[in-house]
N, C-alpha and C. Protein backbone atom coordinates (compact mmCIF):
# COMPACT_ATOMS: atom_id res chain seq x y z
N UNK A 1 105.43 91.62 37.78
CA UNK A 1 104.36 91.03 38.56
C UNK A 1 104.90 90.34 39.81
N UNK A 2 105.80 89.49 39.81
CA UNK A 2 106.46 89.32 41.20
C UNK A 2 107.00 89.65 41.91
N UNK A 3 107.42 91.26 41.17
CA UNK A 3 107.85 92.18 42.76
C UNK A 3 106.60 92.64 43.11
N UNK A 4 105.60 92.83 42.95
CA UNK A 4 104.02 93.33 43.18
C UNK A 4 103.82 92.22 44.12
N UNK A 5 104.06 90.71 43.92
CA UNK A 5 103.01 89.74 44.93
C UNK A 5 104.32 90.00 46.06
N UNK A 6 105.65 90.17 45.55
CA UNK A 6 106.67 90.06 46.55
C UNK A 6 106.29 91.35 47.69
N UNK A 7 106.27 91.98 47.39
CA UNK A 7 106.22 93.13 48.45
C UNK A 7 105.05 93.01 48.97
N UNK A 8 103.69 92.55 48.38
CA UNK A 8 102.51 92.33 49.05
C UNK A 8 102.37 91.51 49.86
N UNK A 9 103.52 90.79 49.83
CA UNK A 9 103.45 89.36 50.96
C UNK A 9 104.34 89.92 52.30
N UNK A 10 105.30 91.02 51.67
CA UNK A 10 105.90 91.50 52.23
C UNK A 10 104.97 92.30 53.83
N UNK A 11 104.43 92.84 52.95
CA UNK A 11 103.57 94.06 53.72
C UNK A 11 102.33 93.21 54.58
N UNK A 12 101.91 91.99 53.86
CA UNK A 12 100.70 91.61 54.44
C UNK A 12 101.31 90.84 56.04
N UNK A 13 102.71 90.55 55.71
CA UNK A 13 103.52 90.00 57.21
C UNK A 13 103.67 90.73 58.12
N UNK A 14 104.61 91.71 57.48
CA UNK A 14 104.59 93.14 58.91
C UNK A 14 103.48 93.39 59.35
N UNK A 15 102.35 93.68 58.52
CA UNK A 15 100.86 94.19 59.11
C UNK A 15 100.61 93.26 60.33
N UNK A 16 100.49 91.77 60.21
CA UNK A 16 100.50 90.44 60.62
C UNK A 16 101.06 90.88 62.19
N UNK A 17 102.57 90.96 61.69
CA UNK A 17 103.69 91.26 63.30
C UNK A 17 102.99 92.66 63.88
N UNK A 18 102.52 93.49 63.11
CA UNK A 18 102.38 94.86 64.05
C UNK A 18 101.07 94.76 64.73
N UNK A 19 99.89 94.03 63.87
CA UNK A 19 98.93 93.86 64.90
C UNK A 19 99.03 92.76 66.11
N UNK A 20 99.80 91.62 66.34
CA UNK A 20 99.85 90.71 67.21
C UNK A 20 100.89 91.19 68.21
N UNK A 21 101.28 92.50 67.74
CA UNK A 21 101.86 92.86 69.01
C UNK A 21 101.36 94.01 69.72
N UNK A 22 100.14 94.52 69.19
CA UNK A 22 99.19 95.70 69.78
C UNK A 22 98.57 94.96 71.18
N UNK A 23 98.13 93.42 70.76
CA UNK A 23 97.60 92.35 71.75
C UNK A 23 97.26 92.67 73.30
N UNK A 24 98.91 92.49 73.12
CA UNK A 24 98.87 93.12 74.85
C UNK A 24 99.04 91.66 75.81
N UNK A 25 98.45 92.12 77.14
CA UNK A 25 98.78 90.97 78.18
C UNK A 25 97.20 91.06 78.75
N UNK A 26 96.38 91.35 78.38
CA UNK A 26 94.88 90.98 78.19
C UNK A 26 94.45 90.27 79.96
N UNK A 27 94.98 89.11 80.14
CA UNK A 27 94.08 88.25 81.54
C UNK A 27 95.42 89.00 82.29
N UNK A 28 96.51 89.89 82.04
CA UNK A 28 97.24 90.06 83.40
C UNK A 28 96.78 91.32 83.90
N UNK A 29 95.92 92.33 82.63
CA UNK A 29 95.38 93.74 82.99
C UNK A 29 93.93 93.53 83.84
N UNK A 30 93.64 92.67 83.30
CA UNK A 30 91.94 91.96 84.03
C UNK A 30 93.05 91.35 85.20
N UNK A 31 93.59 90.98 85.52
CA UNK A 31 93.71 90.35 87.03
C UNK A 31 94.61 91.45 88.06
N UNK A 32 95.18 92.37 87.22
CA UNK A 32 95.18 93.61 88.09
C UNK A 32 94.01 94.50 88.62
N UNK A 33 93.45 94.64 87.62
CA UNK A 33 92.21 95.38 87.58
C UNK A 33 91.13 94.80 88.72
N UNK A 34 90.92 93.84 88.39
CA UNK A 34 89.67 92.94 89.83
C UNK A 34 91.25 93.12 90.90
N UNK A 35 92.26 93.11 91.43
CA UNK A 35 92.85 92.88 92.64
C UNK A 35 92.85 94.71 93.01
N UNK A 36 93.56 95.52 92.37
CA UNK A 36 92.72 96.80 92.46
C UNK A 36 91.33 97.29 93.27
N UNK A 37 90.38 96.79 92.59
CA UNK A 37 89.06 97.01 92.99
C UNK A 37 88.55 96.16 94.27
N UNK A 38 89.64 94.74 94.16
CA UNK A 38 89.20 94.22 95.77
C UNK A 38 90.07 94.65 96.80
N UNK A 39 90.97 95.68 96.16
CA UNK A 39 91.90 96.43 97.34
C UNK A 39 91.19 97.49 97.75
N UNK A 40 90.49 98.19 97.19
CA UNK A 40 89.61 99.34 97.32
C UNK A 40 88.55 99.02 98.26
N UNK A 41 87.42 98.28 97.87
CA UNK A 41 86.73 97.74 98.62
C UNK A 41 87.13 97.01 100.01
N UNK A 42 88.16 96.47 100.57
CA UNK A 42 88.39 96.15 101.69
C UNK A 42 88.83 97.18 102.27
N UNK A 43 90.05 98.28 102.14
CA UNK A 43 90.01 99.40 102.81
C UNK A 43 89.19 100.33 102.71
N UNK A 44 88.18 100.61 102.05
CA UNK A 44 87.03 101.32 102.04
C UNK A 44 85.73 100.56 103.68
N UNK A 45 85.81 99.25 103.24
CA UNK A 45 84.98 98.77 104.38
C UNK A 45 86.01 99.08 105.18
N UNK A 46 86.90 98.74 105.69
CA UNK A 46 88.20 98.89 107.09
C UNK A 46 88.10 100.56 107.77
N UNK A 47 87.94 101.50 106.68
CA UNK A 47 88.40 102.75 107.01
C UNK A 47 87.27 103.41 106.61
N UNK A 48 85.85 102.89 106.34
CA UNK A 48 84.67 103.91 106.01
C UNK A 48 84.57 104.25 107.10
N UNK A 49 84.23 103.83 108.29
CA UNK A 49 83.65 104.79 109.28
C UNK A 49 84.44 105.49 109.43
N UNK A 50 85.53 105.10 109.95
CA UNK A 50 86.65 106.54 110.48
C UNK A 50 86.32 107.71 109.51
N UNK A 51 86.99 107.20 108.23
CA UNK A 51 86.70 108.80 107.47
C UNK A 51 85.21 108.90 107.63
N UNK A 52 84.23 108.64 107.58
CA UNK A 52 82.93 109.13 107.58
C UNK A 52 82.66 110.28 108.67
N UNK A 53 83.51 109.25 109.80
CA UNK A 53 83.53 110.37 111.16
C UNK A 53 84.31 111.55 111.25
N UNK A 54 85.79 111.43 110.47
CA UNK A 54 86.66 112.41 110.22
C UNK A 54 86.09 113.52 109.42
N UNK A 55 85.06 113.34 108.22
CA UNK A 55 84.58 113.90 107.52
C UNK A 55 83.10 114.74 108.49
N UNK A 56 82.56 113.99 109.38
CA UNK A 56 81.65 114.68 109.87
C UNK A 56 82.33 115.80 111.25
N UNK A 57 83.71 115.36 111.42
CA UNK A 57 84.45 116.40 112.43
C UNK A 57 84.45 117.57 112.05
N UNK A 58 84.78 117.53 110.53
CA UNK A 58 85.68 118.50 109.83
C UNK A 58 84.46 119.66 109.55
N UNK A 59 83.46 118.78 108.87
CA UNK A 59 82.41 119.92 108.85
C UNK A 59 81.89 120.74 109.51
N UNK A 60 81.60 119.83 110.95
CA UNK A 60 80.65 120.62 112.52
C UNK A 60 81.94 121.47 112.49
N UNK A 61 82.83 121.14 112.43
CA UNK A 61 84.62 122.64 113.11
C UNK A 61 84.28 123.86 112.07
N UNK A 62 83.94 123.31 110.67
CA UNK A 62 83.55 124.38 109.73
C UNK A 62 82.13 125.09 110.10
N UNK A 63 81.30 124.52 110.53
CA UNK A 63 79.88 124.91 110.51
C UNK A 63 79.81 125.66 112.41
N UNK A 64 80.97 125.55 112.81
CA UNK A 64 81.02 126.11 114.05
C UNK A 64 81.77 127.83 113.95
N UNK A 65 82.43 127.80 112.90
CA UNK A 65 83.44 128.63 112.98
C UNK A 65 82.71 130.42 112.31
């Protein structure tokens, strides 16, 4: 009977260590993630028109040809 609770204490620890290290870094993936998306959004406003215009070049050259 006490190698039964022994190894169960055993196992219930590792389980313990293997899930608290699935965890992760949680507020550093969220604070990449929003700096990401406010990188996007400022060169998107900076450089929408151009490409909008680059994109309307490209077509009239296609729709000419």
């Amino acid at each position: 009977m006490t190698l039964l609770l022994t190894r169960s204490a055993r196992l219930r620890t590792r389980f313990a260590e293997l899930s608290a290290d699935d965890r992760g870094d949680v507020p550093g993936w969220v604070l990449i993630t929003l700096m990401t998306a406010g990188l996007v959004v400022v060169i998107w406003a900076l450089a929408g028109p151009a490409l909008a215009q680059l994109f309307e070049q490209a077509i009239s050259s296609v729709g000419a040809i």
